[in-house]
Protein backbone atom coordinates (compact mmCIF):
# COMPACT_ATOMS: atom_id res chain seq x y z
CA UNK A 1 151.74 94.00 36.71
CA UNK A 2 151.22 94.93 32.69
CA UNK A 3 151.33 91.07 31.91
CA UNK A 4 148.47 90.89 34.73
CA UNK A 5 146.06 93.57 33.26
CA UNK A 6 146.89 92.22 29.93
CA UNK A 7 145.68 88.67 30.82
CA UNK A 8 142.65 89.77 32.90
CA UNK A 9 141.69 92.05 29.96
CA UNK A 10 141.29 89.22 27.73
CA UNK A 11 140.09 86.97 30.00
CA UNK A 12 137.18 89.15 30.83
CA UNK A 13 136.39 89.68 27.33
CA UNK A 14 136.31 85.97 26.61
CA UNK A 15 134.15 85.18 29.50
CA UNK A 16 131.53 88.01 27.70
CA UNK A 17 132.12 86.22 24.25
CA UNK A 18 131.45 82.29 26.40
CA UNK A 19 128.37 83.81 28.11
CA UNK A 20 126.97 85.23 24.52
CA UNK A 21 128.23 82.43 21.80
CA UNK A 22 125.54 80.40 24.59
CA UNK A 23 122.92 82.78 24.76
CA UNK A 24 122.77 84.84 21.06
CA UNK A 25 121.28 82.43 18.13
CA UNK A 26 122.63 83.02 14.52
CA UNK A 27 124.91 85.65 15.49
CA UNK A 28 127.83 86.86 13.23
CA UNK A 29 131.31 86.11 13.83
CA UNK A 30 133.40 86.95 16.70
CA UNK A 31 135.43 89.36 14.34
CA UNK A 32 132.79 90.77 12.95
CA UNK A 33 130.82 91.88 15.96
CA UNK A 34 134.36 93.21 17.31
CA UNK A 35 135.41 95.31 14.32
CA UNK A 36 132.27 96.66 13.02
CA UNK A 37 128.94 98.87 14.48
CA UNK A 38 126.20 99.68 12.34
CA UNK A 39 125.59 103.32 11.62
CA UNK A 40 122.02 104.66 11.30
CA UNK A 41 121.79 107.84 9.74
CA UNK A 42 120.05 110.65 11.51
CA UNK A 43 117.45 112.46 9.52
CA UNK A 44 117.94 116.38 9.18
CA UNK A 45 115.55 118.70 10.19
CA UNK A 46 113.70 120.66 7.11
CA UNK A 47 113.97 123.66 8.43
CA UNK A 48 117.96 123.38 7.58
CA UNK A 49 117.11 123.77 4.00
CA UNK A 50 118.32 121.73 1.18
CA UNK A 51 120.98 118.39 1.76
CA UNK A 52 123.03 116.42 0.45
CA UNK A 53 124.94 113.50 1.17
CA UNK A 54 128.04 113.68 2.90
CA UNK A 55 130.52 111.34 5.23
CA UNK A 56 131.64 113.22 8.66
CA UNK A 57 134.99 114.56 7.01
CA UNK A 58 132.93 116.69 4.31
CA UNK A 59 130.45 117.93 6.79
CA UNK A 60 133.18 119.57 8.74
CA UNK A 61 134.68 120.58 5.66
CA UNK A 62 131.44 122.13 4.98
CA UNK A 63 131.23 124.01 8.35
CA UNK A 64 134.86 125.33 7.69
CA UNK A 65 134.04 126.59 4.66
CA UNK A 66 130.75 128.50 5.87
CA UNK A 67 132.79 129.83 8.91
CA UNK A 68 135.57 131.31 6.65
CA UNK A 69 132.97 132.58 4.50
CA UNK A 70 130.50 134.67 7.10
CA UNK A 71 133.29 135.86 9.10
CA UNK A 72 136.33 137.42 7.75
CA UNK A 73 138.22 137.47 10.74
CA UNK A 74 138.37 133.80 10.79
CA UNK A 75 141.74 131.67 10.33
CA UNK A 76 142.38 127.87 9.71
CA UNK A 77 145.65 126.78 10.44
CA UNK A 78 147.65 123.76 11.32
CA UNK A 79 150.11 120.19 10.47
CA UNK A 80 149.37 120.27 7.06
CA UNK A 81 145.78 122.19 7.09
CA UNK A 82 146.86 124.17 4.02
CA UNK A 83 146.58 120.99 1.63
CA UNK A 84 143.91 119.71 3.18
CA UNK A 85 145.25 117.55 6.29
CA UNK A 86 145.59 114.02 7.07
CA UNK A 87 141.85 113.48 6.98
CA UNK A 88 140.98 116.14 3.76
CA UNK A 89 138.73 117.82 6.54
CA UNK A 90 140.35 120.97 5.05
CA UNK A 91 140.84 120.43 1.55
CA UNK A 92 140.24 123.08 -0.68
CA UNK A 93 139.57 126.08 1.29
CA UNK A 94 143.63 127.31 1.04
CA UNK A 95 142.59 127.57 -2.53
CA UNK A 96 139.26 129.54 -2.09
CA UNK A 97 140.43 131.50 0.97
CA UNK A 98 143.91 132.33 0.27
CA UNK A 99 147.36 131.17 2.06
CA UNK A 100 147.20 134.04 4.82
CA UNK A 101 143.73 132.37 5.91
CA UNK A 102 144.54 128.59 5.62
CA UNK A 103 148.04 127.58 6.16
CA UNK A 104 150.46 125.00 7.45
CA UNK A 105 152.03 125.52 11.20
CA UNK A 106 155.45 124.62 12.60
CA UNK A 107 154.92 120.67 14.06
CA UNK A 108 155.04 122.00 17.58
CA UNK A 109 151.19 121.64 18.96
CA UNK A 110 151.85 123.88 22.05
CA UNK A 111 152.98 126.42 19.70
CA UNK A 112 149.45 126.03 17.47
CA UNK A 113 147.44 127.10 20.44
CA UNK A 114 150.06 129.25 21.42
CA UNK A 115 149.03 131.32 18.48
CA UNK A 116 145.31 130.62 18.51
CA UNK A 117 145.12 131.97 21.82
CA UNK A 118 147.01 135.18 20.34
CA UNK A 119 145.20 135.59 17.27
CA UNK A 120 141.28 135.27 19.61
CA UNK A 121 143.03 137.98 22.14
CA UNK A 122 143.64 140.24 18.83
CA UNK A 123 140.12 139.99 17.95
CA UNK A 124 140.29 137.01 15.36
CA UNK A 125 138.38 133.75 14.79
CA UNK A 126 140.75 131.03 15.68
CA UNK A 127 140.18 127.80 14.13
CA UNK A 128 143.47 125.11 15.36
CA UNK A 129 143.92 121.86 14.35
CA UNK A 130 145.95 119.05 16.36
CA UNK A 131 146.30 116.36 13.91
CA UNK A 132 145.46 113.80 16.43
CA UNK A 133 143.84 113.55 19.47
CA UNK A 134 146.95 111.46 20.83
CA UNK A 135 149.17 114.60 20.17
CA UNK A 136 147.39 117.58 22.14
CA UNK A 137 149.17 117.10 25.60
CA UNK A 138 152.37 119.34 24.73
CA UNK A 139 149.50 121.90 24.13
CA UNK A 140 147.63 121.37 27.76
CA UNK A 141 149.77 124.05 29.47
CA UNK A 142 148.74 126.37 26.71
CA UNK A 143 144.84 125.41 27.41
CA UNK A 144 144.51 124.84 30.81
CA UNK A 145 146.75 128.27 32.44
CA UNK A 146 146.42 130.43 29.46
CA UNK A 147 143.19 129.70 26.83
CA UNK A 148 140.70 128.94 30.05
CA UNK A 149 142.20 131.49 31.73
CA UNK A 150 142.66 134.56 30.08
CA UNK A 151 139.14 136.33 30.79
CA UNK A 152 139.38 135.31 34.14
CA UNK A 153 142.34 136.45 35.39
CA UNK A 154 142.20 140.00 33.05
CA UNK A 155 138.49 141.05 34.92
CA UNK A 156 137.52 140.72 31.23
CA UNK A 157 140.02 143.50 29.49
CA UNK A 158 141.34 140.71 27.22
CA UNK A 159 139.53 137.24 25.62
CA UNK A 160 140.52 134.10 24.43
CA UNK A 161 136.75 133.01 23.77
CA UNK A 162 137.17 132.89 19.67
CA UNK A 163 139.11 129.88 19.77
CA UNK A 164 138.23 126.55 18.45
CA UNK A 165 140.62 123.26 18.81
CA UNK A 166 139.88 120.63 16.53
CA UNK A 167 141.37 117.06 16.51
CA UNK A 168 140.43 113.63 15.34
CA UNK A 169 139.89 111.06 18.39
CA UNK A 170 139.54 107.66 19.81
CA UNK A 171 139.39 104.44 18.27
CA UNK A 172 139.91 103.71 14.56
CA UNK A 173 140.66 100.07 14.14
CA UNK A 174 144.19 100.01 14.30
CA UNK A 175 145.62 103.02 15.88
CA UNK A 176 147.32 101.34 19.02
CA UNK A 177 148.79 103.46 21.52
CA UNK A 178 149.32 106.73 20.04
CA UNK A 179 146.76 106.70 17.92
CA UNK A 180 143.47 105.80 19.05
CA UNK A 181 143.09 107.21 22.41
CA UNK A 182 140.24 109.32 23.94
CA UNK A 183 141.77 112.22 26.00
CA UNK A 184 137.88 114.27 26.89
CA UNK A 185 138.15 113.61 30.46
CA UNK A 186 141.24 115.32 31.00
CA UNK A 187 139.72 118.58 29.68
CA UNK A 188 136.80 118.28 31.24
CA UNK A 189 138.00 119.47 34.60
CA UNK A 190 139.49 122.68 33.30
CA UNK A 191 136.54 125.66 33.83
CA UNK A 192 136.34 127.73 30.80
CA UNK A 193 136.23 125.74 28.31
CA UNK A 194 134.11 123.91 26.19
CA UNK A 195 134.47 120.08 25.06
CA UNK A 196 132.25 118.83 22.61
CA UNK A 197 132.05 115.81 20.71
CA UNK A 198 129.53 114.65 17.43
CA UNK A 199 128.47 111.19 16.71
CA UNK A 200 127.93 111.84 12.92
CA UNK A 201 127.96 114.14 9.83
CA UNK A 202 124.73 116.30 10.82
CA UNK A 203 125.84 116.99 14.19
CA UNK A 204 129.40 117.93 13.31
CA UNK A 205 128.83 120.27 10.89
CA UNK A 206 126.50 122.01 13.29
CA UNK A 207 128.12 121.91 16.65
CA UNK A 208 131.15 122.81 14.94
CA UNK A 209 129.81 126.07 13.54
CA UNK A 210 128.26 126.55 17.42
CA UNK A 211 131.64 125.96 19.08
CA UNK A 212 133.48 128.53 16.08
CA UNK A 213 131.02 130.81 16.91
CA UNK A 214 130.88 130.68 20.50
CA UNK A 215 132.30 133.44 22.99
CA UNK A 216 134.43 130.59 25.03
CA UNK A 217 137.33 128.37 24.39
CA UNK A 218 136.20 124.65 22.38
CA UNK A 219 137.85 121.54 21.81
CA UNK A 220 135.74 120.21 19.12
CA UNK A 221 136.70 115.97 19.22
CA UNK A 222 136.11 114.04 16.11
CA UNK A 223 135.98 109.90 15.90
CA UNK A 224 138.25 109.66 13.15
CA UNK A 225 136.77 106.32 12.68
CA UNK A 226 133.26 108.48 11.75
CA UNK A 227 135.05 110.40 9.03
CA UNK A 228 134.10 108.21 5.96
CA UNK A 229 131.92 105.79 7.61
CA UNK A 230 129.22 108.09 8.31
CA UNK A 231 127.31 108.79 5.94
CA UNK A 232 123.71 110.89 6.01
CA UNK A 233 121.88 113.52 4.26
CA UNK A 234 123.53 116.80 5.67
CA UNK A 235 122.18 120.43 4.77
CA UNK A 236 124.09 122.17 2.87
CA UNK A 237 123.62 125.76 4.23
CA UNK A 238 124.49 127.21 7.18
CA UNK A 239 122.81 125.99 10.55
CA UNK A 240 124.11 125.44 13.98
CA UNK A 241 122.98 123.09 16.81
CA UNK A 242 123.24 124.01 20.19
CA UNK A 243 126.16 122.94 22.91
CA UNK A 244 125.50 121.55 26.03
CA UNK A 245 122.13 120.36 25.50
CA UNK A 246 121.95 116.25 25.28
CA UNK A 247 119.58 114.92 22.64
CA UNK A 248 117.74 111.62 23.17
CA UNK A 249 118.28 109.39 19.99
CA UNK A 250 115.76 106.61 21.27
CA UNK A 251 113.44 106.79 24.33
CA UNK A 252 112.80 103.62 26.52
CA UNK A 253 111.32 103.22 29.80
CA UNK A 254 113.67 100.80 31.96
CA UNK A 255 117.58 101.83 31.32
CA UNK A 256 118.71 105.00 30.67
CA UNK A 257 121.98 104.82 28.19
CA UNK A 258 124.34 107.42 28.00
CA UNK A 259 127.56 107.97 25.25
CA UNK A 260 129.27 110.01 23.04
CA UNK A 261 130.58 109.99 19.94
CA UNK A 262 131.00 106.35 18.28
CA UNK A 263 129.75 104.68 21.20
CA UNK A 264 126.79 105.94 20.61
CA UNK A 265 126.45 103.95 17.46
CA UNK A 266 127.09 101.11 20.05
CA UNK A 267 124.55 102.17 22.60
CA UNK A 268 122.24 102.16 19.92
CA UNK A 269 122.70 98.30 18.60
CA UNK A 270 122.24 97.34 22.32
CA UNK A 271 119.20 98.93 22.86
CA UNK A 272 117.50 97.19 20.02
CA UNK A 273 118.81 93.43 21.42
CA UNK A 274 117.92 94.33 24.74
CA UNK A 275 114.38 94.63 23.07
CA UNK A 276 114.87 92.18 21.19
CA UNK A 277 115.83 89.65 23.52
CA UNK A 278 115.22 90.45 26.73
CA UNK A 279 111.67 93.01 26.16
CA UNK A 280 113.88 95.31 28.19
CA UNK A 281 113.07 99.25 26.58
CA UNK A 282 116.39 101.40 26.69
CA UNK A 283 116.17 104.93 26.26
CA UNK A 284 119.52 106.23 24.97
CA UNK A 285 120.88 109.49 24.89
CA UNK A 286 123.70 111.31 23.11
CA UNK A 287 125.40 113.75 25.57
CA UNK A 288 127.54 115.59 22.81
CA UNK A 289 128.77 118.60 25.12
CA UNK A 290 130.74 116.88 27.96
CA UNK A 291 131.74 120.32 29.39
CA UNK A 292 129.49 121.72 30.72
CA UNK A 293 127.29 118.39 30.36
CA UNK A 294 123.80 117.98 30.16
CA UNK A 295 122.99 117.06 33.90
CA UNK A 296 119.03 118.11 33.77
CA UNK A 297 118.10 115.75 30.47
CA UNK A 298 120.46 112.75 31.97
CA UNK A 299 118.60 113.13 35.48
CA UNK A 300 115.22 113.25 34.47
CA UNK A 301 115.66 110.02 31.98
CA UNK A 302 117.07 108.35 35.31
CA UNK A 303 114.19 109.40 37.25
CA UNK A 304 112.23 107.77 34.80
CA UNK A 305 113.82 104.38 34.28
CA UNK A 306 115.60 104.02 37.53
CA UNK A 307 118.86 102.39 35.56
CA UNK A 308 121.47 104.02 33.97
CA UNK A 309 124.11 102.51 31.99
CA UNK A 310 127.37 104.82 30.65
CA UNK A 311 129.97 103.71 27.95
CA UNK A 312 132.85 105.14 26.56
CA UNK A 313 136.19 104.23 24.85
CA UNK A 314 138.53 105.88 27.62
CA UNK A 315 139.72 104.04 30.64
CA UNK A 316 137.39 103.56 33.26
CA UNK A 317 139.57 105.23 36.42
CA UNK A 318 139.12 108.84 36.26
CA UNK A 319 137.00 108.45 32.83
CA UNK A 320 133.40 110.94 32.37
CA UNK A 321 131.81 107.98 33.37
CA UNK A 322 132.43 108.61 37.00
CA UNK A 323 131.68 112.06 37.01
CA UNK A 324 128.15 110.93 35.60
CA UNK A 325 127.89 108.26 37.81
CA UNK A 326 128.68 110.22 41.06
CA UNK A 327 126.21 113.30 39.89
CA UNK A 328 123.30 110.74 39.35
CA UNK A 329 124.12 109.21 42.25
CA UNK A 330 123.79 112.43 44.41
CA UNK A 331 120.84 113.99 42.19
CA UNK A 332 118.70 110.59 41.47
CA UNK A 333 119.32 108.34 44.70
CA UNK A 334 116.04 108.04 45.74
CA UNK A 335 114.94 106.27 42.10
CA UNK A 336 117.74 104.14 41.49
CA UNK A 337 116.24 100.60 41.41
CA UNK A 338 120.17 99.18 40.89
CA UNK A 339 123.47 100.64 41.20
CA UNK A 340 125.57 102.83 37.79
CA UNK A 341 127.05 100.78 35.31
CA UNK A 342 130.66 101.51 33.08
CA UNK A 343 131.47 100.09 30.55
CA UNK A 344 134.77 101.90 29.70
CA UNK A 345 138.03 100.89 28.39
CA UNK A 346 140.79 99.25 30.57
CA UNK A 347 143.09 100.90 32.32
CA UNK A 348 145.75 100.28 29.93
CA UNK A 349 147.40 101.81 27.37
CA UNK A 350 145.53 101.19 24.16
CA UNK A 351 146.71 97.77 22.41
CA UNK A 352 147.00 97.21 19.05
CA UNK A 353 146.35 93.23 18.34
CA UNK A 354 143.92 92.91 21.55
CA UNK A 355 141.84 96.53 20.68
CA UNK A 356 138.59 94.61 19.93
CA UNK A 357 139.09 93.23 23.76
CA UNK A 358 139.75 96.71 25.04
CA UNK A 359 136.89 98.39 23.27
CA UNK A 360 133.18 98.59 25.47
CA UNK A 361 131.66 96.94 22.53
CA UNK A 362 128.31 95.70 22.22
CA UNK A 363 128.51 92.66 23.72
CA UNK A 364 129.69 93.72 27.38
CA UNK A 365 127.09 96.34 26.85
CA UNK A 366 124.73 93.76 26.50
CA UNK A 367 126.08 92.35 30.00
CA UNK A 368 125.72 95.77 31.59
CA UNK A 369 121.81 95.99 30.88
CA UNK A 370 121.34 92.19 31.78
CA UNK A 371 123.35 93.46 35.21
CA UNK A 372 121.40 95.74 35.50
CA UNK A 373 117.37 94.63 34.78
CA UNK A 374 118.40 91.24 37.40
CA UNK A 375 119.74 93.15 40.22
């Protein structure tokens, strides 16, 4: 059965690369297209005050810093946090902010939230890092029965709400199985907390500071593969942008495009060749909060173009996808003009050699929309 999904997985992908080595003139390599995305830095808002440039690991170490700053309650800790962590998203603020602010946990993730939830009931801002993504699972029972829980099943005596979980995620060019995976829609069915998840240095450093600061349980994801290829003007001083609203990156009138995260990025190049090729206007849309999601901005874009198209690097059973698809279905039936798209990953585990065929990359997006303007 794995040797089946393997070969239809490349298959399919080499049918999309046929169909568009016919149909694209003077386009770039095959590897190219499949290891690369072009990222187009977002422009800050002036009321943020001063910038300056930064990549996506030095705007979160620049809402870490401002956290520990304002609030003296607040506490960084995790694998290797005190000299900075895998990523340096925490380098330097052990030094500025002591060792009994920043500092190294035991390797045992279920035992990192274990405490954050502890330290939030007790009144302090918990700030927990799971070094990847890949590794949160033995920490699930901790978040689903206890973190999510705890105001609920107290009648609101005791509070788990200043706790923040942050951990790198999905695909990074050659993470394979166990380290490249994008876990959001298994958190997204647990009520009470928040998942939220930037697509570049501007909006990390300010949905970070939202989700530190906000009276409920976050798991703050970050593309790892956004850390140092991101790069934008970011202000400097402390601002915060606000969770669970989506923000439309480009506007369009005849497919509505919905990601998160990197695949944004992706969304992005696809909507220019759809104009581009086919005169076919895609209006995409960044959903950044996937719990709770931004159902209102997604629904009235759909109204609008009667198409919607949704990507993501997790597998497409079970994925947010189909929890977007079903509510647009229900809410928008009536102006659909042809049925949801996915473009997910497989459902296999995530390869190593054949990751460019797993990932929805621009060039099955590129199907998607043709799908979807010739039903």
């Amino acid at each position: 059965m794995a040797l089946f999904i393997r070969n239809k997985c490349i298959n399919l992908a080499k049918q999309n690369l046929s169909i568009l080595h016919k149909k694209i003139p003077n386009r770039p390599s095959t590897k190219r297209l499949y290891a690369s995305f072009t990222y187009i830095p977002d422009t800050p808002s002036s009321s943020h005050g001063e910038t300056t440039r930064m990549n996506m690991f030095q705007a979160v170490n620049s809402g870490l810093d401002i956290a520990l700053g304002t609030d003296p309650t607040a506490v960084l800790f995790g694998e290797d946090v005190s000299f900075g962590g895998v990523f340096r998203c925490s380098i330097g603020l052990k030094d500025k902010y002591g060792a009994d602010r920043v500092f190294n946990s035991p390797l045992s993730e279920q035992g990192i939230v274990a405490f954050g939830i502890g330290l939030a009931c007790a009144g302090a801002t918990a700030i927990a890092e799971i070094q990847f993504a890949d590794y949160i699972f033995p920490a699930f029972d901790q978040i689903q029965n206890e973190a999510s829980k705890y105001r609920y099943r107290s009648g609101n005596l005791f509070d788990s709400g200043p706790l923040t979980i942050r951990t790198p995620s999905g695909a990074v060019g050659h993470g394979a199985l166990y380290h490249s995976q994008s876990p959001e829609a298994f958190f997204a069915h647990i009520p009470g907390v928040k998942v939220v998840i930037p697509r570049g240095p501007i909006q990390a450093k300010g949905l970070l500071l939202s989700c530190i600061r906000d009276k409920n349980p976050c798991i703050f994801f970050e593309p790892k593969i956004l850390y140092r290829s991101s790069i934008e003007e970011v202000p400097t001083g402390d601002y915060t942008k606000p969770l669970s609203e989506a923000e439309v990156i480009m506007e369009g009138d005849d497919i509505t495009m919905v990601a998160w995260g990197t695949q944004v990025h992706i969304m992005r190049e696809v909507a220019m060749m759809a104009q581009e090729k086919l005169n076919v206007s895609c209006e995409v849309i960044d959903l950044q909060t996937i719990l709770p999601w931004d159902m209102k901005s997604v629904a009235e874009s759909v109204v609008k173009t009667g198409r919607l198209l949704i990507a993501h690097e997790a597998p497409l059973t079970m994925g947010f996808a189909a929890e977007i698809a079903s509510t647009i279905q229900n809410e928008c039936f009536l102006n659909l003009e042809a049925p949801i798209e996915r473009v997910c990953g497989y459902d296999t585990p995530f390869p190593h050699v054949f990751e460019p065929f797993y990932l929805p990359d621009k060039l099955r997006c590129y199907e998607a929309v043709k799908k979807l303007v010739n039903f």
